[in-house]
Protein backbone atom coordinates (compact mmCIF):
# COMPACT_ATOMS: atom_id res chain seq x y z
CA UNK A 1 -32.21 15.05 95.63
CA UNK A 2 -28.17 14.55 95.71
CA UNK A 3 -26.35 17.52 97.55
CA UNK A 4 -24.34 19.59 95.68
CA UNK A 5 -20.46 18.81 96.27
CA UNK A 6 -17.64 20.72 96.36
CA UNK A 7 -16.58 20.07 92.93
CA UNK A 8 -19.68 20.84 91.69
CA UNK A 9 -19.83 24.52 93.88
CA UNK A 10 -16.56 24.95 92.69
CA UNK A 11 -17.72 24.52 88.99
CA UNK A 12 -20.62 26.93 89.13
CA UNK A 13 -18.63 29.80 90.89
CA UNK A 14 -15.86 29.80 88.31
CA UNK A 15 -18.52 29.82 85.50
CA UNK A 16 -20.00 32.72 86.93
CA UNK A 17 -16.28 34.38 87.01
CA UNK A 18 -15.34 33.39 83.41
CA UNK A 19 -18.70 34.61 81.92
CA UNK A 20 -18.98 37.77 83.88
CA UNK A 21 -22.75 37.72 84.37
CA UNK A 22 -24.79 40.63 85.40
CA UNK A 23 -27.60 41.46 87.25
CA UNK A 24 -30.43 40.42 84.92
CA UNK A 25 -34.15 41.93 84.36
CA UNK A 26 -36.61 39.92 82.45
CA UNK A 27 -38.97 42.06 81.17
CA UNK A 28 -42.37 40.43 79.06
CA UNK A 29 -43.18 41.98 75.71
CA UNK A 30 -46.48 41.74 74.43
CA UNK A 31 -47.41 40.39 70.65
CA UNK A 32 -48.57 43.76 69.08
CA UNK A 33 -51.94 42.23 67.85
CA UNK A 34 -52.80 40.54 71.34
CA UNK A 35 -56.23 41.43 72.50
CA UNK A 36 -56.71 42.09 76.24
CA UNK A 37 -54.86 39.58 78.45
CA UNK A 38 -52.75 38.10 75.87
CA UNK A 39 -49.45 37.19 76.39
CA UNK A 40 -48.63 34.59 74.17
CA UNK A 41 -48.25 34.55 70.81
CA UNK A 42 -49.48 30.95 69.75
CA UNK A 43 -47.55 30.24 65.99
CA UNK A 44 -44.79 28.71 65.05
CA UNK A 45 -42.09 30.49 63.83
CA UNK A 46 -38.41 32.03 64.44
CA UNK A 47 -37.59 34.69 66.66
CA UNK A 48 -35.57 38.14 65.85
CA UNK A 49 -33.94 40.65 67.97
CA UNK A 50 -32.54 43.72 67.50
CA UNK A 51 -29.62 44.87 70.17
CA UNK A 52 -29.12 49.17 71.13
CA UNK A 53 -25.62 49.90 71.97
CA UNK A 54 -26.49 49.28 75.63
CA UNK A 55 -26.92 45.23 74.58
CA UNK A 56 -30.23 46.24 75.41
CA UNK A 57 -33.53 44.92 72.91
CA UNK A 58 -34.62 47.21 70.77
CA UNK A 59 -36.78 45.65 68.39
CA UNK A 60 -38.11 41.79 68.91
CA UNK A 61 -40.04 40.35 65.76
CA UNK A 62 -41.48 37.11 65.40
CA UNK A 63 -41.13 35.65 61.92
CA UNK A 64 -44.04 33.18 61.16
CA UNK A 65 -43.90 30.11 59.61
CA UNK A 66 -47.18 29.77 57.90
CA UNK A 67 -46.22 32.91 55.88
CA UNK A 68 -47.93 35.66 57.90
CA UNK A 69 -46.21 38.91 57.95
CA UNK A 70 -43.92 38.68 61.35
CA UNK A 71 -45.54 39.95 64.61
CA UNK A 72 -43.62 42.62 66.60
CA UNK A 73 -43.58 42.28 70.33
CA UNK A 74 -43.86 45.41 71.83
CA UNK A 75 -42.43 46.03 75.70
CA UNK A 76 -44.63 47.08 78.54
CA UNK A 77 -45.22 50.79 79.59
CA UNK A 78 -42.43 51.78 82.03
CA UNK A 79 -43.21 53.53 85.16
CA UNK A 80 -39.67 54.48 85.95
């Protein structure tokens, strides 16, 4: 594995100024018809989201390409 050079350093913390990035939470949302367990939802398709004001998602949808309606993934309880 090569070690990351100056340039390279360089390159990465100026990406991180231009694009402003935040502190990130990835947060798993279930397929609404997934039995017990089931995290995946295994179809093809397109994926749809819906953004709050907060550029938080609001409403994910999965559109399916062999012409089922579209499955709805639904975010976990929260515990805050």
């Amino acid at each position: 594995m090569l070690a990351p050079n100056a340039n390279s350093v360089r390159s990465v913390i100026t990406l991180n100024w231009l694009t402003k990035r935040r502190r990130m939470r990835i947060v798993p949302h279930i397929p609404e018809h997934a039995e017990a367990g089931e995290r995946l939802w295994n179809s093809a398709g397109i994926g749809q989201v819906f953004f709050n004001e907060k550029g938080q998602p609001r409403d994910i949808f999965q559109h399916n390409a062999n012409g089922a309606p579209r499955t709805r993934m639904v975010a976990p309880e929260q515990s805050d």
